[in-house]
C-alpha atoms as a PDB file:
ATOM      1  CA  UNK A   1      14.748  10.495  -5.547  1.00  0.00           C
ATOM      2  CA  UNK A   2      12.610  11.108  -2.646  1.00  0.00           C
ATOM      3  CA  UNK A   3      11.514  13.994  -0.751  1.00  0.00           C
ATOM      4  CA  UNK A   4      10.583  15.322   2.656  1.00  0.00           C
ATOM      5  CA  UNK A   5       6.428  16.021   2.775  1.00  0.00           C
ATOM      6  CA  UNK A   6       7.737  19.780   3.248  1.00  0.00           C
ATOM      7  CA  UNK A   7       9.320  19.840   0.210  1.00  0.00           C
ATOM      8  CA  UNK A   8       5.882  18.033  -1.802  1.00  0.00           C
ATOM      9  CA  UNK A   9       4.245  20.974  -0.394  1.00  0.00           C
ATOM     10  CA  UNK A  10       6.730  23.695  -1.561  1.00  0.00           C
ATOM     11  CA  UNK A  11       7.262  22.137  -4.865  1.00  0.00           C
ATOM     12  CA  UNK A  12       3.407  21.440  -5.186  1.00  0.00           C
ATOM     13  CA  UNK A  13       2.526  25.209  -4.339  1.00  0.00           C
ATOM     14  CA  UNK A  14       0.657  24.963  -1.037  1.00  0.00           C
ATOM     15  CA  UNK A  15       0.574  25.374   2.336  1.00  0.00           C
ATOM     16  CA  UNK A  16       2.230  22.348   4.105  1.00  0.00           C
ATOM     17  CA  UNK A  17      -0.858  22.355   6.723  1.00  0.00           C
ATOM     18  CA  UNK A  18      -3.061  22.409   3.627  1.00  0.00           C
ATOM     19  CA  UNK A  19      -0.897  19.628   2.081  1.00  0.00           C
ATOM     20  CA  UNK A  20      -1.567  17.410   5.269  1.00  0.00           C
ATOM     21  CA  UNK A  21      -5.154  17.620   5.174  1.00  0.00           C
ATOM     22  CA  UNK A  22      -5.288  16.390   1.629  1.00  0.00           C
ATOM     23  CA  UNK A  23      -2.370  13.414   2.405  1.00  0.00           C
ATOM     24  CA  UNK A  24      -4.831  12.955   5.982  1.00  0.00           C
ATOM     25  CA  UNK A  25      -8.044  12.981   3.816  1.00  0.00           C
ATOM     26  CA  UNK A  26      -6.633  10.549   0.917  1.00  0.00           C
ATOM     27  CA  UNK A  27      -4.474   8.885   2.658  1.00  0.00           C
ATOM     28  CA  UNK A  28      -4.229   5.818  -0.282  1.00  0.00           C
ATOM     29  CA  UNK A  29      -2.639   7.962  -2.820  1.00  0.00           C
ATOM     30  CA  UNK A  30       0.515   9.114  -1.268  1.00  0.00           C
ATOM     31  CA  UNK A  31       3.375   6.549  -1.894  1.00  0.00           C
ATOM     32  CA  UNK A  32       6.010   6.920   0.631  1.00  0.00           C
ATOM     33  CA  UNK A  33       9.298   4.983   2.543  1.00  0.00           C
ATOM     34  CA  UNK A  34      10.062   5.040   5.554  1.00  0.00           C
ATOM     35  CA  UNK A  35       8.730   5.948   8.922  1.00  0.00           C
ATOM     36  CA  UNK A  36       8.023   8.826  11.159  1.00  0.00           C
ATOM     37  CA  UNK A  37      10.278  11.491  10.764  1.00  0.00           C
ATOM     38  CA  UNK A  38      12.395   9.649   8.352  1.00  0.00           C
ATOM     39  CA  UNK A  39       9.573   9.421   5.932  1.00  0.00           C
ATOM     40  CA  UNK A  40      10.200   9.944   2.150  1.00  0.00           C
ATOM     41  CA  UNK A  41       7.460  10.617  -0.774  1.00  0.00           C
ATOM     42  CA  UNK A  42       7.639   9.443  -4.111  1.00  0.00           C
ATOM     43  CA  UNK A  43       7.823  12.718  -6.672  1.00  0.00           C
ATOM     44  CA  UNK A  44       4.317  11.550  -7.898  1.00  0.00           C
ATOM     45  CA  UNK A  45       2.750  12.642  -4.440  1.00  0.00           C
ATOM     46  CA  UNK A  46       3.745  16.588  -6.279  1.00  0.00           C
ATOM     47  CA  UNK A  47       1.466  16.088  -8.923  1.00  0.00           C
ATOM     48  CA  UNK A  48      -1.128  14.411  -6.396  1.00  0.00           C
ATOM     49  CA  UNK A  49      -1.590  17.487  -4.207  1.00  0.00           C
ATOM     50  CA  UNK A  50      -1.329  19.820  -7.263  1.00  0.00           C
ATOM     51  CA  UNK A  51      -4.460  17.137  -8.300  1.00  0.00           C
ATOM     52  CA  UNK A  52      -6.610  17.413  -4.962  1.00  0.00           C
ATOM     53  CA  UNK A  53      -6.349  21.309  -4.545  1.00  0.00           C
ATOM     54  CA  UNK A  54      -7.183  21.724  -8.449  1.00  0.00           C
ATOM     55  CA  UNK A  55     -10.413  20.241  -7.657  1.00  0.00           C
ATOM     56  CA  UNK A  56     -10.798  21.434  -4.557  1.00  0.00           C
ATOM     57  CA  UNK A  57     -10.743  25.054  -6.240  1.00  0.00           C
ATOM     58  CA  UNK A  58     -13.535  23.864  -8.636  1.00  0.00           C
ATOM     59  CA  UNK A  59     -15.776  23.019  -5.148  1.00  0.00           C
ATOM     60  CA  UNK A  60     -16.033  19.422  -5.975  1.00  0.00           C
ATOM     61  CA  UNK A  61     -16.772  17.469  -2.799  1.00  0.00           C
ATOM     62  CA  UNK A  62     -14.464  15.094  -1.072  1.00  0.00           C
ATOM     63  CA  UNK A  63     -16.045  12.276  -2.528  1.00  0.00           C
ATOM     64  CA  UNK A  64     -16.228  13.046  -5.870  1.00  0.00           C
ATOM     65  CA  UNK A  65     -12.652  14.067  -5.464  1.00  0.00           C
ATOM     66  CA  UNK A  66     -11.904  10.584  -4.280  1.00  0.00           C
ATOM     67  CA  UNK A  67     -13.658   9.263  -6.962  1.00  0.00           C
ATOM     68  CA  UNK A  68     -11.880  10.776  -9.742  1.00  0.00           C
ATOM     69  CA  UNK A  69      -8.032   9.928  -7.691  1.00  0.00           C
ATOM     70  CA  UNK A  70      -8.956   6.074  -7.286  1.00  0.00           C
ATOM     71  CA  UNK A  71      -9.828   6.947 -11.602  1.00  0.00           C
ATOM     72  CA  UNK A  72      -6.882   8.481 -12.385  1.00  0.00           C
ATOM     73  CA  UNK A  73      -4.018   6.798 -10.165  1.00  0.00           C
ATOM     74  CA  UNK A  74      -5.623   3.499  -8.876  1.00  0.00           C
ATOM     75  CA  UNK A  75      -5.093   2.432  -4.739  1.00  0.00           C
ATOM     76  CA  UNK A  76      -1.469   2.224  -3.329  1.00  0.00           C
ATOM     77  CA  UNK A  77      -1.947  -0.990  -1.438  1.00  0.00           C
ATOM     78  CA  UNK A  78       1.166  -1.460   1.206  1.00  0.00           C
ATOM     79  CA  UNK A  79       2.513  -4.701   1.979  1.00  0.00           C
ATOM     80  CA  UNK A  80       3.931  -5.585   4.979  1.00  0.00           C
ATOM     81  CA  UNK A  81       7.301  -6.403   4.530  1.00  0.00           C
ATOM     82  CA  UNK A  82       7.810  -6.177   8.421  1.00  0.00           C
ATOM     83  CA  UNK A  83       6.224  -9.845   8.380  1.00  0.00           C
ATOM     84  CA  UNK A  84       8.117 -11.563   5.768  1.00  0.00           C
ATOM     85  CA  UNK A  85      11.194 -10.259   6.817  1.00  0.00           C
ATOM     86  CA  UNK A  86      10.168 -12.301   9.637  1.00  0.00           C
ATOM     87  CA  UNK A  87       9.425 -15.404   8.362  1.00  0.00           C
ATOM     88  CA  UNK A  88      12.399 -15.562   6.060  1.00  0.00           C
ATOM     89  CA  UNK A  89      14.275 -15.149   9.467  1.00  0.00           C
ATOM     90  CA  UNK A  90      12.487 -17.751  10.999  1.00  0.00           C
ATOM     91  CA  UNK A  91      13.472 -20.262   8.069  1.00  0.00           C
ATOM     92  CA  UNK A  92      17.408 -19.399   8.172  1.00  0.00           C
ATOM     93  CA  UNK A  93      16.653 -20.201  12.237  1.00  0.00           C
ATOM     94  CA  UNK A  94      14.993 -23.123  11.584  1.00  0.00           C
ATOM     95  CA  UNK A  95      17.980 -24.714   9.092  1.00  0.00           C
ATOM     96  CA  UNK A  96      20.613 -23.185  10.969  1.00  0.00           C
ATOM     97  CA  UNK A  97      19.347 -25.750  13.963  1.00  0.00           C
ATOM     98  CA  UNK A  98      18.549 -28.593  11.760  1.00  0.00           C
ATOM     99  CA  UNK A  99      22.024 -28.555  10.407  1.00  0.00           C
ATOM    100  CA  UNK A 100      23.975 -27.630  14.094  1.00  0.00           C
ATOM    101  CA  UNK A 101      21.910 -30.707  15.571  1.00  0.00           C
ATOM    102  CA  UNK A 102      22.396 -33.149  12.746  1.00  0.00           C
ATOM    103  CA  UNK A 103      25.119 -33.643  10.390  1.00  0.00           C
ATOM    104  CA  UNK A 104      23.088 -34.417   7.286  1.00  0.00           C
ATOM    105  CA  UNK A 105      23.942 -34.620   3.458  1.00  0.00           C
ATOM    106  CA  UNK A 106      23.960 -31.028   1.519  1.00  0.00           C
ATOM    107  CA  UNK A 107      20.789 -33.064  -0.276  1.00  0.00           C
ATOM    108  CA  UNK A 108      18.954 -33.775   2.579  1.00  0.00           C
ATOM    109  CA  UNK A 109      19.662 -29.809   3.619  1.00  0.00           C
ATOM    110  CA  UNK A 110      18.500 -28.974   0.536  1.00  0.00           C
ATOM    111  CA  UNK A 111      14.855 -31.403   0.839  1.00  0.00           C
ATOM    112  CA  UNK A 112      14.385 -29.623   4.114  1.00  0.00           C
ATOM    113  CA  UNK A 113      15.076 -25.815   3.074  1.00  0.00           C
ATOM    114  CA  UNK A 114      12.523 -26.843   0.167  1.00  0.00           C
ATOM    115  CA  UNK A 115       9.615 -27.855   2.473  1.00  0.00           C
ATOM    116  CA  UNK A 116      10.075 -24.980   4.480  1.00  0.00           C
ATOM    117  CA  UNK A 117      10.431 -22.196   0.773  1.00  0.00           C
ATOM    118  CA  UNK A 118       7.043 -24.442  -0.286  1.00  0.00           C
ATOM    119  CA  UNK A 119       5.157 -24.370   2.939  1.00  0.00           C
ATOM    120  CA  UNK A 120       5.953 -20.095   3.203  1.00  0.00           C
ATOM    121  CA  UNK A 121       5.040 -19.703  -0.692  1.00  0.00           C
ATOM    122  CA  UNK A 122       1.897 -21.460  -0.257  1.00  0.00           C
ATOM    123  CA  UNK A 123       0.783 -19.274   3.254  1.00  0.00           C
ATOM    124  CA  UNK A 124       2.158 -16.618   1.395  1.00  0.00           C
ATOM    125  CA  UNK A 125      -0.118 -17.075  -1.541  1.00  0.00           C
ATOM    126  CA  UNK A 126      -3.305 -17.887   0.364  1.00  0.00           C
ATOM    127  CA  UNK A 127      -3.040 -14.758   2.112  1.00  0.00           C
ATOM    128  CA  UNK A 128      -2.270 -12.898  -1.040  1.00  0.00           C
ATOM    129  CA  UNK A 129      -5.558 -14.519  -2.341  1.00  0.00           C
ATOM    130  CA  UNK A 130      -7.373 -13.622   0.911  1.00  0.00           C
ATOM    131  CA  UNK A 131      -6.127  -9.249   0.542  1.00  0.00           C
ATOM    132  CA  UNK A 132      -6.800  -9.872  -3.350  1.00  0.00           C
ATOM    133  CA  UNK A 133     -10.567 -10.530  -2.621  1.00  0.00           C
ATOM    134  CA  UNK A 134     -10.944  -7.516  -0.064  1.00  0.00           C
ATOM    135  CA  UNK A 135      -9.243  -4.957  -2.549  1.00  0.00           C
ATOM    136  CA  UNK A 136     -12.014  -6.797  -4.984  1.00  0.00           C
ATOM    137  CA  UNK A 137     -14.831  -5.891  -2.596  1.00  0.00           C
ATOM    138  CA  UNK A 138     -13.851  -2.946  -1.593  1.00  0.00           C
ATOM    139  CA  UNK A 139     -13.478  -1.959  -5.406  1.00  0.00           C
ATOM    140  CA  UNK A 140     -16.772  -3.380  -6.583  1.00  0.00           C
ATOM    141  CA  UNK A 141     -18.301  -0.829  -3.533  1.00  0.00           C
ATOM    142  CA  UNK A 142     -16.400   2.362  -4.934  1.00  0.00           C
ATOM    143  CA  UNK A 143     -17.793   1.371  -8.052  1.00  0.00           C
ATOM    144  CA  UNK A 144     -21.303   1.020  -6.516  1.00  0.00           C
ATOM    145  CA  UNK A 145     -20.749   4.437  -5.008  1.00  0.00           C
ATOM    146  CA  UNK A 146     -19.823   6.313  -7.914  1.00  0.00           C
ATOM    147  CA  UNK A 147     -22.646   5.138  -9.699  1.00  0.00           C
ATOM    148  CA  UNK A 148     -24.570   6.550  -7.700  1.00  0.00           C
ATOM    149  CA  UNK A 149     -23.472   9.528  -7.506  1.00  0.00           C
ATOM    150  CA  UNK A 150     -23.259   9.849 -10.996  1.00  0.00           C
ATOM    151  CA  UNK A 151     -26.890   9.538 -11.637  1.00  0.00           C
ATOM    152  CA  UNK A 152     -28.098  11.574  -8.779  1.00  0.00           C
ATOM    153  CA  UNK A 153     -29.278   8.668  -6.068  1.00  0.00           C
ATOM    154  CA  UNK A 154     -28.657   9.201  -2.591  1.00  0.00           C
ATOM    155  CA  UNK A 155     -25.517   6.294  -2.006  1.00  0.00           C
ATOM    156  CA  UNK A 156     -26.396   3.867   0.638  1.00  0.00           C
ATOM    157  CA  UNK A 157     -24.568   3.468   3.617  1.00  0.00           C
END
């Protein structure tokens, strides 16, 4: 089950303006569906907010506060399904024409829908790879950061 951003906000004891500034502020830790006014969060985004103002209240900065979400509940990393809905459509296109224009063998259908599934798992897996090695980066910098700020240096920009 689901719920309106109003109802994370009721349910997680604040004020929904003050429960936008923390979804605005940490913006990777609130799992949702949907778009615009349609959108729908996850019940864990509750115990997120409830999180944030907690150590909000015990003046802990924004950073350090980011610090200890990305400890305790990882990165929500979206994929766009948008795209590969695409491509999938682009496939049944592409066989839908290959079989109106020629009248080929269920076998040879089946050889051609197979280099098409291999050539879109192998793009699909390269640019997996490709978002694999910038969560990677962007991880090994957080981690950077944090250790800095655990022993007191000034983090570098």
């Amino acid at each position: 089950m689901y719920f309106t951003f109003k109802q994370c906000a009721e349910m997680s004891e604040l004020k929904e303006s003050t429960a936008r500034f923390y979804r605005d502020t940490f913006p990777g830790f609130f799992s949702a569906i949907g778009e615009g006014r349609k959108r729908q969060y996850h019940p864990s985004v509750v115990e997120v907010l409830q999180f944030i103002s907690a150590n909000y209240a015990q003046n802990l900065t924004q950073e350090q506060i980011q610090i200890l979400l990305e400890q305790k509940y990882g990165v929500i990393v979206e994929v766009a399904t948008q795209e590969l809905n695409n491509a999938t459509q682009e496939l049944n296109n592409a066989v839908a024409t290959q079989t109106q224009e020629h009248n080929i063998t269920q076998t040879q259908l089946l050889e051609v829908m197979k280099t098409a599934f291999s050539e879109e798992l192998e793009k699909r897996q390269s640019e997996t790879a490709a978002g694999f090695n910038i969560v990677v980066q962007k991880l090994d910098t957080m981690i950077q950061r944090q250790d800095e700020i655990l022993i007191g240096v000034e983090p570098t920009k």
